[in-house]
PDB file of N, CA and C in Angstrom:
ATOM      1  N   UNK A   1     127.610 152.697 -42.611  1.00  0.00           N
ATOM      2  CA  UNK A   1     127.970 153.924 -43.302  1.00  0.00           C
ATOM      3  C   UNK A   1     129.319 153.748 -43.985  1.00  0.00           C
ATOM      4  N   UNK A   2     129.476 154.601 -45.448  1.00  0.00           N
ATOM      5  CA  UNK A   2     131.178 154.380 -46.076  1.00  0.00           C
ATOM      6  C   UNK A   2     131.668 155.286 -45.718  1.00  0.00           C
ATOM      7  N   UNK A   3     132.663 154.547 -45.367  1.00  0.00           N
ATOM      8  CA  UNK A   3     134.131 155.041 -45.003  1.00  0.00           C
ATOM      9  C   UNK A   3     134.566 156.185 -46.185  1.00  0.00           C
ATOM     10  N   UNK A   4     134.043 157.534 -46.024  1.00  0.00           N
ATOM     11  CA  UNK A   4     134.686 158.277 -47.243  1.00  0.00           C
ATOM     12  C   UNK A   4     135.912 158.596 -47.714  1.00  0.00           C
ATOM     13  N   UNK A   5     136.651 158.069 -46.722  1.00  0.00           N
ATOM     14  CA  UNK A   5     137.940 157.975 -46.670  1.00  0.00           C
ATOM     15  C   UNK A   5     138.327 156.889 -47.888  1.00  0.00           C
ATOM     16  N   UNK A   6     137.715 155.932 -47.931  1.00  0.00           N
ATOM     17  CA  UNK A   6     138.340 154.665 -48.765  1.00  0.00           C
ATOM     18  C   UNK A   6     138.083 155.322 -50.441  1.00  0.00           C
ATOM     19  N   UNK A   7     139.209 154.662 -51.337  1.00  0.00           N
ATOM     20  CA  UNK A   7     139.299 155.377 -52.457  1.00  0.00           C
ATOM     21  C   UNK A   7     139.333 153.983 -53.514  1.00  0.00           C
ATOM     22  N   UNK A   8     138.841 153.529 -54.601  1.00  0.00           N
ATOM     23  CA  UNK A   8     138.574 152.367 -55.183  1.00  0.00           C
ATOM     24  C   UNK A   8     140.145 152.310 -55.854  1.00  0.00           C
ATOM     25  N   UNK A   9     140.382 151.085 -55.676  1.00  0.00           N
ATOM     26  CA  UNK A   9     142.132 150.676 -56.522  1.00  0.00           C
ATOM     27  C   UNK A   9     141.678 151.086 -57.626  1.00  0.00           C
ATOM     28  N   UNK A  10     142.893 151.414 -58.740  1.00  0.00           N
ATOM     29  CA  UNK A  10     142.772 151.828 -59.750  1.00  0.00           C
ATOM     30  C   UNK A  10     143.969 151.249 -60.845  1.00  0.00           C
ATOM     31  N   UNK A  11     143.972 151.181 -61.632  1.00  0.00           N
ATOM     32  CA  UNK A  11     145.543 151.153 -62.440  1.00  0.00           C
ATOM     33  C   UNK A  11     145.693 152.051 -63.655  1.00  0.00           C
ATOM     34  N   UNK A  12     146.943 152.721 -63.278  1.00  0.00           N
ATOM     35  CA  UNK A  12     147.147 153.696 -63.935  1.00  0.00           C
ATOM     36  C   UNK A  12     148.508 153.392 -64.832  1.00  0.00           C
ATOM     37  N   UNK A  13     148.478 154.152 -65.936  1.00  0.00           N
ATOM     38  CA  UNK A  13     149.959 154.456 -66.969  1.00  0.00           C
ATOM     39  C   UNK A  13     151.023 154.589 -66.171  1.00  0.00           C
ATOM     40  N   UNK A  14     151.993 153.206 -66.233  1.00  0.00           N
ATOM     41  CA  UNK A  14     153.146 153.163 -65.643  1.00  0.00           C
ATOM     42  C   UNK A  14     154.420 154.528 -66.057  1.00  0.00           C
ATOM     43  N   UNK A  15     153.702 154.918 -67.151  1.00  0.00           N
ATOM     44  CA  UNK A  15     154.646 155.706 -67.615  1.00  0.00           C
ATOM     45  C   UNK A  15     154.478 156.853 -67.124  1.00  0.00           C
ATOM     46  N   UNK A  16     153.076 157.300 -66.500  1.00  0.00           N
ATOM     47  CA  UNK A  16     153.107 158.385 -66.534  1.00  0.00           C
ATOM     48  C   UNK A  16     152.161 158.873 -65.010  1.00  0.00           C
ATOM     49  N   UNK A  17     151.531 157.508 -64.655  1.00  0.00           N
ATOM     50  CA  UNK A  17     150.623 157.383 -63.402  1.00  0.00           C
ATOM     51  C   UNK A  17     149.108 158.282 -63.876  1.00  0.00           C
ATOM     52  N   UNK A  18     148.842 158.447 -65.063  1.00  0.00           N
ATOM     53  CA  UNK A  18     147.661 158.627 -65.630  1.00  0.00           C
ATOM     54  C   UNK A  18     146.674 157.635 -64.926  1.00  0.00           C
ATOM     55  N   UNK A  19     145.407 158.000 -64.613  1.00  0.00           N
ATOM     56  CA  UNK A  19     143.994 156.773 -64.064  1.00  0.00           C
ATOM     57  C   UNK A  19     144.027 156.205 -65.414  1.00  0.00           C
ATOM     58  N   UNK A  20     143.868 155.163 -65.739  1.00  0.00           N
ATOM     59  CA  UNK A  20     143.703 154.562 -66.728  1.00  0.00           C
ATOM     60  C   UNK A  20     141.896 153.590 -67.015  1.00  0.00           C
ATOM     61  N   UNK A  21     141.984 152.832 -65.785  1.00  0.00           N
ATOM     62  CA  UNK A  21     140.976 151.753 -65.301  1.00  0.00           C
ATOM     63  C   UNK A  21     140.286 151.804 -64.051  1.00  0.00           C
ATOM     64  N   UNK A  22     139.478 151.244 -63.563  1.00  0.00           N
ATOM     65  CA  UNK A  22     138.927 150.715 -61.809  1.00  0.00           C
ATOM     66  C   UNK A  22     139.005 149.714 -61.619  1.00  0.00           C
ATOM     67  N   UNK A  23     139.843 148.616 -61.375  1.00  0.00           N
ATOM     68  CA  UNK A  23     139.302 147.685 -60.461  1.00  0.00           C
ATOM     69  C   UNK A  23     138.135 146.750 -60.577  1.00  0.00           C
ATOM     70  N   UNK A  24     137.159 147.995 -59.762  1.00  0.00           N
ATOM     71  CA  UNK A  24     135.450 147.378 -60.618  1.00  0.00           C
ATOM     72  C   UNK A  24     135.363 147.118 -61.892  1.00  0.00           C
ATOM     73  N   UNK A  25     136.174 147.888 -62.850  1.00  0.00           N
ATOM     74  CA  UNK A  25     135.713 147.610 -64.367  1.00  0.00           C
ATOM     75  C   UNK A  25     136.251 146.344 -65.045  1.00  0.00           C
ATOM     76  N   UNK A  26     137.262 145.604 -63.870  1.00  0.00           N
ATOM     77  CA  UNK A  26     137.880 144.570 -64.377  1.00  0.00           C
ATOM     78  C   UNK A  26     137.218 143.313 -64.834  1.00  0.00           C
ATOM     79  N   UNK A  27     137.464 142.844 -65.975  1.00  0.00           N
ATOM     80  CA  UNK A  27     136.766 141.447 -66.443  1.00  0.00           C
ATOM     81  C   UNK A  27     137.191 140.156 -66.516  1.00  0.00           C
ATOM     82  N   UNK A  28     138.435 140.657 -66.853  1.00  0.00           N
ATOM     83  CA  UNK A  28     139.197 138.894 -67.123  1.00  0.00           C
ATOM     84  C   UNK A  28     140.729 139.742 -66.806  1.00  0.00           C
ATOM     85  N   UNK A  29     141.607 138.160 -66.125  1.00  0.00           N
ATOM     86  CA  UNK A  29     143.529 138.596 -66.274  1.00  0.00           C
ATOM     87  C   UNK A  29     143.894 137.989 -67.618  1.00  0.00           C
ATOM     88  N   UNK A  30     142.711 136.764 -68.237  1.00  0.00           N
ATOM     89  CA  UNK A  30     143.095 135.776 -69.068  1.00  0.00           C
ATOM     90  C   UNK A  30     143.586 136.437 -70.242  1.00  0.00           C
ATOM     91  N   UNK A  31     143.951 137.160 -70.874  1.00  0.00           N
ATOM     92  CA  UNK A  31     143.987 137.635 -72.046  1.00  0.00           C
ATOM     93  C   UNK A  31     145.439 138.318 -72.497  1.00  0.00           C
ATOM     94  N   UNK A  32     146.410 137.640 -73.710  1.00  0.00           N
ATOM     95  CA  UNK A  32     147.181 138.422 -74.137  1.00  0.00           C
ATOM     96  C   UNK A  32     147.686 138.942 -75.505  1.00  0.00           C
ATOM     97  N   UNK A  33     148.667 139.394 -74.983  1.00  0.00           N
ATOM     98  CA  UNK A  33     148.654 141.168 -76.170  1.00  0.00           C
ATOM     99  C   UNK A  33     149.936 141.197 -76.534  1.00  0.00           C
ATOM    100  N   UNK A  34     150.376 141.710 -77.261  1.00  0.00           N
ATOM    101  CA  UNK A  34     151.387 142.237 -78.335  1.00  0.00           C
ATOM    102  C   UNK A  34     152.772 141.865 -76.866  1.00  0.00           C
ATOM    103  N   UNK A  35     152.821 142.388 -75.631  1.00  0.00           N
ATOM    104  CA  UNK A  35     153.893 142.438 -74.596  1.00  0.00           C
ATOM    105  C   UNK A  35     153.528 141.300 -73.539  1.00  0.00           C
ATOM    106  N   UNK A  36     152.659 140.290 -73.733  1.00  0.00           N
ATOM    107  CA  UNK A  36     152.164 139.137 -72.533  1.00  0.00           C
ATOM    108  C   UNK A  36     151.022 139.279 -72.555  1.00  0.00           C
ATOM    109  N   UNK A  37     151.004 139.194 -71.371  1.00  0.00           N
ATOM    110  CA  UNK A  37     149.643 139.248 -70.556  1.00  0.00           C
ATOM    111  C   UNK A  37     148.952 139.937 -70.528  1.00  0.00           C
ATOM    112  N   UNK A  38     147.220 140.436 -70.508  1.00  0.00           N
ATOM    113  CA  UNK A  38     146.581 141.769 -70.632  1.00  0.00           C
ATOM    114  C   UNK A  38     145.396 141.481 -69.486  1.00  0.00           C
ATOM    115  N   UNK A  39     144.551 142.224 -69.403  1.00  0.00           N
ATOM    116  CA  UNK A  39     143.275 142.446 -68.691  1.00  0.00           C
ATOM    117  C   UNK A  39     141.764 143.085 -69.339  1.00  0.00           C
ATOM    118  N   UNK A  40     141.262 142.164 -69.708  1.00  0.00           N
ATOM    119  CA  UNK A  40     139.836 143.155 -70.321  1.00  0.00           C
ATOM    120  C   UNK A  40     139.064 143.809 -68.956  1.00  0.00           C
ATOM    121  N   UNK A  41     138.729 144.749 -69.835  1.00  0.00           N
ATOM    122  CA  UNK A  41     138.018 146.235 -68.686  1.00  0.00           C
ATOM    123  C   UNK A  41     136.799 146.008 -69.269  1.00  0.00           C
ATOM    124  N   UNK A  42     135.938 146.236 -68.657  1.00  0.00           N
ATOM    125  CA  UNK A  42     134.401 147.005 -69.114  1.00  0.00           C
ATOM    126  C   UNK A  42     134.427 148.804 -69.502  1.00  0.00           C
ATOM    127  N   UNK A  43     135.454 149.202 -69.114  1.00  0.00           N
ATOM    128  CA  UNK A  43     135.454 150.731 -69.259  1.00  0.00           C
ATOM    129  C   UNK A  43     137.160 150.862 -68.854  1.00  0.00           C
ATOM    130  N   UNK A  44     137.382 152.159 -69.581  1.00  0.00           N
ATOM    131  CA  UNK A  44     138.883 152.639 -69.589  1.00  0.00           C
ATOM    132  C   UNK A  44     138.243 154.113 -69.679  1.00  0.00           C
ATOM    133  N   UNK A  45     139.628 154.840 -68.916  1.00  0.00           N
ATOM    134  CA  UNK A  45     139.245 156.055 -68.937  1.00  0.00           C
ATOM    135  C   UNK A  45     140.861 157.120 -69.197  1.00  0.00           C
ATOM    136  N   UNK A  46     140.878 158.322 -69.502  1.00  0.00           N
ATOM    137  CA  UNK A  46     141.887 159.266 -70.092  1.00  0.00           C
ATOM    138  C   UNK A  46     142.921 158.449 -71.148  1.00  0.00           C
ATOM    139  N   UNK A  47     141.788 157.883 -72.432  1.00  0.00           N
ATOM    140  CA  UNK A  47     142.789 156.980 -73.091  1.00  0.00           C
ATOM    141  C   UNK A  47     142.469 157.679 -74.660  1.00  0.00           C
ATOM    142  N   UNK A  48     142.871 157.418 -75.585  1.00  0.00           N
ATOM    143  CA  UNK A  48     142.700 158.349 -77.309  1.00  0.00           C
ATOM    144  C   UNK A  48     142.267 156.718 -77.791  1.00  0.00           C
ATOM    145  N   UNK A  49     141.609 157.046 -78.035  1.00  0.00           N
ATOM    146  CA  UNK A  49     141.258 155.779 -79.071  1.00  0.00           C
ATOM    147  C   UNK A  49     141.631 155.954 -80.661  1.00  0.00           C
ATOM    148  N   UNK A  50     142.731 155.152 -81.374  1.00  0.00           N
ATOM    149  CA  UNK A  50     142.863 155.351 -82.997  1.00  0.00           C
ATOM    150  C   UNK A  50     142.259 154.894 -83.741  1.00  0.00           C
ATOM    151  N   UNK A  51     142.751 155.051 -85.182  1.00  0.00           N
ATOM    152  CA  UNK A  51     141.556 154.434 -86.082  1.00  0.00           C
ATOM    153  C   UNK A  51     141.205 153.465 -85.973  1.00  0.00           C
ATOM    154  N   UNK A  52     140.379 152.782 -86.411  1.00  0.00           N
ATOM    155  CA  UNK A  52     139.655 150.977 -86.528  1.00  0.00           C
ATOM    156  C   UNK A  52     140.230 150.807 -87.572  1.00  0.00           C
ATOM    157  N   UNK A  53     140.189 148.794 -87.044  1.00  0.00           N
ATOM    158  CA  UNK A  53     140.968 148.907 -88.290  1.00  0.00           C
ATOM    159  C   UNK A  53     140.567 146.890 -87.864  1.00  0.00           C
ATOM    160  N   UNK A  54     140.411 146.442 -89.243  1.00  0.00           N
ATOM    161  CA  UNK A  54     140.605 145.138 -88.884  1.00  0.00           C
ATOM    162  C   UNK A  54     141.711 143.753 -88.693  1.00  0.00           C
ATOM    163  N   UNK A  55     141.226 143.192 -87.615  1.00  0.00           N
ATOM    164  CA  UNK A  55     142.404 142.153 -87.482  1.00  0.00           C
ATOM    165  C   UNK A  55     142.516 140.988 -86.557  1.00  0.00           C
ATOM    166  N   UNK A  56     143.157 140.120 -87.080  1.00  0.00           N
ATOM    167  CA  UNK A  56     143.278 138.638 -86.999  1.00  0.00           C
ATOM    168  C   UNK A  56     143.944 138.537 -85.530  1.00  0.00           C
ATOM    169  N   UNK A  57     143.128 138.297 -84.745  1.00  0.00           N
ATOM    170  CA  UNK A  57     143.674 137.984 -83.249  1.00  0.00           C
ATOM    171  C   UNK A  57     143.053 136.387 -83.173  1.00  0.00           C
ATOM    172  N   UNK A  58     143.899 135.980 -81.479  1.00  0.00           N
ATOM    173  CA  UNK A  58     143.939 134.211 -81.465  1.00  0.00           C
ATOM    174  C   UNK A  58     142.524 134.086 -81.327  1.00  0.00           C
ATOM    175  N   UNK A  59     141.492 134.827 -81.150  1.00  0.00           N
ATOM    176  CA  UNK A  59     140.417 134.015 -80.759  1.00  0.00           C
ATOM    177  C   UNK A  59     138.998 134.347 -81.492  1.00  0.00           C
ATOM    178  N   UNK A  60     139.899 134.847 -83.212  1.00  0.00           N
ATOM    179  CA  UNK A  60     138.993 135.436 -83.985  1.00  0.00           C
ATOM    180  C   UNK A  60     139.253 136.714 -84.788  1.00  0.00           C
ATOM    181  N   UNK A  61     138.259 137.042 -85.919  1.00  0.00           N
ATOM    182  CA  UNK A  61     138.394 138.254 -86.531  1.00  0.00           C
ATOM    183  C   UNK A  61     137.746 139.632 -85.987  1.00  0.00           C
ATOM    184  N   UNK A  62     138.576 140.453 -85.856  1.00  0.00           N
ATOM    185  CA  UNK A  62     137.595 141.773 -85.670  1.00  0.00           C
ATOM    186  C   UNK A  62     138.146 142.974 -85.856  1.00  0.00           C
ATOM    187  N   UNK A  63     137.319 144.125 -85.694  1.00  0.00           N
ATOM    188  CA  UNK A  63     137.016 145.015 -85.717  1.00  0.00           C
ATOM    189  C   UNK A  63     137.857 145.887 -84.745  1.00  0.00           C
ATOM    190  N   UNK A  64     139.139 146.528 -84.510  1.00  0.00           N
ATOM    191  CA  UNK A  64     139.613 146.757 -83.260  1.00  0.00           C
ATOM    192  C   UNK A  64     140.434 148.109 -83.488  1.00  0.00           C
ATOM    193  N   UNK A  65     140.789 148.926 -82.105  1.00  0.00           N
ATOM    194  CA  UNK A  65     141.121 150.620 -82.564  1.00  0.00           C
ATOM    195  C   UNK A  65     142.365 150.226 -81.265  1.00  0.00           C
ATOM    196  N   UNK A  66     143.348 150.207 -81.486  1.00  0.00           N
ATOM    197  CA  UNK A  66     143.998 151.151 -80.396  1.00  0.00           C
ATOM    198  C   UNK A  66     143.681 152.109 -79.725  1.00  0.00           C
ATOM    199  N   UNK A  67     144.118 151.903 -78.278  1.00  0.00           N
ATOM    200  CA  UNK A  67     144.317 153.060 -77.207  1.00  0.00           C
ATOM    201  C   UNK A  67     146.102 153.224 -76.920  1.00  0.00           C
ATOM    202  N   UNK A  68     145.990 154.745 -76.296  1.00  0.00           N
ATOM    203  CA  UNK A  68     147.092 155.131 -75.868  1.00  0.00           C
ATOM    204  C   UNK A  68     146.667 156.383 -74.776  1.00  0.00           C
ATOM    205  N   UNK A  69     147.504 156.415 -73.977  1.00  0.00           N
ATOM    206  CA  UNK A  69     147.641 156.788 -72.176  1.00  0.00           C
ATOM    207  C   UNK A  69     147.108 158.685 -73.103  1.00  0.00           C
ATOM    208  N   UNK A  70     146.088 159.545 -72.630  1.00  0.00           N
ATOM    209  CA  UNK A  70     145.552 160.784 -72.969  1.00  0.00           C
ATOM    210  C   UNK A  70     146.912 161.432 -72.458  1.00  0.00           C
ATOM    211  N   UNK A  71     147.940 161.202 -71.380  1.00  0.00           N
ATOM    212  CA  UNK A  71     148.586 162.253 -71.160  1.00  0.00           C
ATOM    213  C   UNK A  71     149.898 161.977 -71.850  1.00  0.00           C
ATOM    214  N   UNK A  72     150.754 161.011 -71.894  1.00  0.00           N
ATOM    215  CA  UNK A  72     151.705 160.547 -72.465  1.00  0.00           C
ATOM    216  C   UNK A  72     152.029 160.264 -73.647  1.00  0.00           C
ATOM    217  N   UNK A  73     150.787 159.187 -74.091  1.00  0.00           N
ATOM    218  CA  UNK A  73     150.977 158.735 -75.477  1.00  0.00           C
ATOM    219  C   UNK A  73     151.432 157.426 -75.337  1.00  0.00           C
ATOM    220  N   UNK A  74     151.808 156.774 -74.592  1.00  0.00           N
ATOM    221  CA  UNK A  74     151.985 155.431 -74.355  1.00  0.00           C
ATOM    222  C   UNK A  74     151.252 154.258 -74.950  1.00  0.00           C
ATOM    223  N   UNK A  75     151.187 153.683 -75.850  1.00  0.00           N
ATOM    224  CA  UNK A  75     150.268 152.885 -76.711  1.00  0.00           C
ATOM    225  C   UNK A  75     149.855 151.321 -75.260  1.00  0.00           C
ATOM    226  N   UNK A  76     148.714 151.464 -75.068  1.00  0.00           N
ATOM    227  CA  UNK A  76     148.372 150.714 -74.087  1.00  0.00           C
ATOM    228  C   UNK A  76     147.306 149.252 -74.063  1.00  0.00           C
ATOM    229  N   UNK A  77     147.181 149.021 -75.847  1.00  0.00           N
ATOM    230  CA  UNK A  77     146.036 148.163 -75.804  1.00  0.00           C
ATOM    231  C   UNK A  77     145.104 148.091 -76.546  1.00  0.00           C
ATOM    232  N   UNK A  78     144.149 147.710 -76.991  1.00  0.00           N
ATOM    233  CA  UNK A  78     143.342 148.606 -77.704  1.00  0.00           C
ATOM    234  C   UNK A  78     141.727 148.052 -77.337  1.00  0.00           C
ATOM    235  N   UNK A  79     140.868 148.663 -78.153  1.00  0.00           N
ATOM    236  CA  UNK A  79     139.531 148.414 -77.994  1.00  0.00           C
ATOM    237  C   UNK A  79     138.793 147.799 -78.734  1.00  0.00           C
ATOM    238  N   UNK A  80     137.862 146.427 -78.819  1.00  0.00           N
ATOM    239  CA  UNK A  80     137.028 146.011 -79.337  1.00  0.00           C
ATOM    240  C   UNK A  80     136.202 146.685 -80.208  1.00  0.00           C
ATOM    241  N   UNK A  81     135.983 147.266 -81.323  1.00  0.00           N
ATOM    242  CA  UNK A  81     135.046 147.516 -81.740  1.00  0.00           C
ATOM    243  C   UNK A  81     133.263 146.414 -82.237  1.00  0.00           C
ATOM    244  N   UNK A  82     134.176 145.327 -83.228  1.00  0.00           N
ATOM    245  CA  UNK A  82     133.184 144.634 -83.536  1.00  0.00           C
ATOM    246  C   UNK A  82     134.008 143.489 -83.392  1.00  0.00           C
ATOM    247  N   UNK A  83     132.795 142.473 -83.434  1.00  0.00           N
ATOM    248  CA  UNK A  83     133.921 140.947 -83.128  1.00  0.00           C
ATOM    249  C   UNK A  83     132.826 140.341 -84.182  1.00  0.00           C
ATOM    250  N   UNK A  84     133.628 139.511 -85.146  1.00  0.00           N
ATOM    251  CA  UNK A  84     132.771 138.750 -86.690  1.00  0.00           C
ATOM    252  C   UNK A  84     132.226 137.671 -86.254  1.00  0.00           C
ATOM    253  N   UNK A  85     132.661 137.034 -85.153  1.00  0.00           N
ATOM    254  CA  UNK A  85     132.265 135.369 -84.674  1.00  0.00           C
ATOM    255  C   UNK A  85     131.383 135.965 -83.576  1.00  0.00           C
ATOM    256  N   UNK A  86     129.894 135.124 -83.594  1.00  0.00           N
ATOM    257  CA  UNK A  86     128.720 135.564 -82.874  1.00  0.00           C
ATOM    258  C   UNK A  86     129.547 135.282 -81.196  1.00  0.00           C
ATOM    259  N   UNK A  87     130.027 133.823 -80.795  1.00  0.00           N
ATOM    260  CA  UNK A  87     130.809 133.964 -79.938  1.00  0.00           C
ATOM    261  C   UNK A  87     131.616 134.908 -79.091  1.00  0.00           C
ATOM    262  N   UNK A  88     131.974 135.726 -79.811  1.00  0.00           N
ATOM    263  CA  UNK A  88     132.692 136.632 -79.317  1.00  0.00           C
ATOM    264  C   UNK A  88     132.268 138.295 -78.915  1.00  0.00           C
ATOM    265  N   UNK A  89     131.038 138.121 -79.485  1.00  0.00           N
ATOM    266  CA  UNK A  89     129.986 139.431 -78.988  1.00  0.00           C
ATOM    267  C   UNK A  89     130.126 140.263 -77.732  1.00  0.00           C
ATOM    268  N   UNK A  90     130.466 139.337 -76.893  1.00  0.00           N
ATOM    269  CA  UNK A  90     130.929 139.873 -75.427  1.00  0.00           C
ATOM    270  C   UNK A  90     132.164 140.878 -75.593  1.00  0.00           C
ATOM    271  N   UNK A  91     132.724 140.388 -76.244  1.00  0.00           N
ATOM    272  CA  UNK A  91     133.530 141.493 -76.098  1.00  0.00           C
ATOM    273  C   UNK A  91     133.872 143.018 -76.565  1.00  0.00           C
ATOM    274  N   UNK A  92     132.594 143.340 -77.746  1.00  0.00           N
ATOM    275  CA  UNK A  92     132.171 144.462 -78.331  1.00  0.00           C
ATOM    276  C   UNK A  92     132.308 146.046 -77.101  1.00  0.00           C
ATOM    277  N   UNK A  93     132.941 146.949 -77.495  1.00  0.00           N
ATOM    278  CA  UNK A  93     133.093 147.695 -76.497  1.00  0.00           C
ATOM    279  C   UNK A  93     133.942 147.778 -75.179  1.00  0.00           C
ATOM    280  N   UNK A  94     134.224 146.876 -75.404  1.00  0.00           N
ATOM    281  CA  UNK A  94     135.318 146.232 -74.002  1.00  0.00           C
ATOM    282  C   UNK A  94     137.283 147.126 -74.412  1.00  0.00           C
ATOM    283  N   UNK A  95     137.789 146.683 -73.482  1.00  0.00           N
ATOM    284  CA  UNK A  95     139.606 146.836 -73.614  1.00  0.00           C
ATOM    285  C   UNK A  95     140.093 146.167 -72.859  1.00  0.00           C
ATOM    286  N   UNK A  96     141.368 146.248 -73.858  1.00  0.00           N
ATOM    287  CA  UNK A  96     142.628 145.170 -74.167  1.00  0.00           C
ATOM    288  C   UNK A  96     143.502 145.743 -73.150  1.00  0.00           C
ATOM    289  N   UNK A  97     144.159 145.523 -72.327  1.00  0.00           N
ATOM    290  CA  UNK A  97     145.533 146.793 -71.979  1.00  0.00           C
ATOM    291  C   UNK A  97     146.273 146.035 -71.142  1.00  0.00           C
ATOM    292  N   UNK A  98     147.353 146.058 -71.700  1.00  0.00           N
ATOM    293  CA  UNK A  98     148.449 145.370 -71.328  1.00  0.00           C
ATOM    294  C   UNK A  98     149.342 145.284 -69.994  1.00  0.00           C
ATOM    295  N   UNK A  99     149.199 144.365 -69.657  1.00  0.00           N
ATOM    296  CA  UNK A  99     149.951 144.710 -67.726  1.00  0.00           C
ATOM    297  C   UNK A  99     151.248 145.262 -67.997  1.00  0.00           C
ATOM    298  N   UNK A 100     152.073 144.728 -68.382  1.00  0.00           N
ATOM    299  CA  UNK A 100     153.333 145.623 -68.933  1.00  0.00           C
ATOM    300  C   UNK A 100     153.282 147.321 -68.849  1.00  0.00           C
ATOM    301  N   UNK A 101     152.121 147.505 -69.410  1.00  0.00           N
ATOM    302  CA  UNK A 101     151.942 149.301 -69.217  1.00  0.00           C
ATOM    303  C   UNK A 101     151.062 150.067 -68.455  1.00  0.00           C
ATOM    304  N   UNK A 102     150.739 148.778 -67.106  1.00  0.00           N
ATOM    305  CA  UNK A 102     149.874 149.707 -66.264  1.00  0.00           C
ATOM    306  C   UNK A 102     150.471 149.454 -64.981  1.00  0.00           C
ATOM    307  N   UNK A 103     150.130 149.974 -63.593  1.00  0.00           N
ATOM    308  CA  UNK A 103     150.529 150.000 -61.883  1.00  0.00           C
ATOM    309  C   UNK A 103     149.134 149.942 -61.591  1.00  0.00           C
ATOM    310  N   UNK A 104     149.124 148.992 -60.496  1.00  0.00           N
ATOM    311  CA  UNK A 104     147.915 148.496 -60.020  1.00  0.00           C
ATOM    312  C   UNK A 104     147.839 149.664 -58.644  1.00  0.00           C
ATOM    313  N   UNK A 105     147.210 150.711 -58.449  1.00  0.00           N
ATOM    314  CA  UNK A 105     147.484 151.684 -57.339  1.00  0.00           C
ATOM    315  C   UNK A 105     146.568 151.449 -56.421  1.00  0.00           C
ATOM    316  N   UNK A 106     146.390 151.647 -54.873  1.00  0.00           N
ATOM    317  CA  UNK A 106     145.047 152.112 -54.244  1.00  0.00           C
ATOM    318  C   UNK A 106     145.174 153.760 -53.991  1.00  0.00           C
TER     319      UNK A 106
END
């Protein structure tokens, strides 16, 4: 039986302790961004997504929107829209978000 007590780690907006991510949704640490190091998610959550817009990142052309923290405004990363190199398909729908602007919480 679960422990209903137990609560899934999460990482939230350092700035503001907004939920940002789960844990579970985590995909890769390999990945970095505008401030270091980042983390692709399968899902992000209380985030604004901005316009699309295209652009030249290290591992290809694409299709990509900024996010920023829903309560703060904290620019945190952004989101895959389309990726031009068939290779990179995986990452369609996915996010960028930068360790710099998140707390790893349980």
């Amino acid at each position: 039986m679960a422990d209903s007590s137990y609560s899934h780690p999460l990482f939230s907006c350092r700035s503001c302790r907004n939920p940002i991510a789960l844990r579970d949704d985590l995909l890769s640490k390999r990945f970095v961004a505008k401030s270091g190091g980042a983390f692709l998610f399968k899902h992000a959550m209380n985030v604004v997504v901005g316009k699309k817009e295209d652009r030249q990142l290290m591992t290809g052309y694409f299709s990509v929107a900024d996010i920023f923290c829903s309560k703060c405004g904290e620019e945190l990363g952004w989101k895959y829209v389309k990726a031009y190199n068939p290779s990179q398909k995986y990452k369609e729908g996915r996010f960028i978000i930068e360790t710099a602007k998140i707390l790893k919480e349980y």
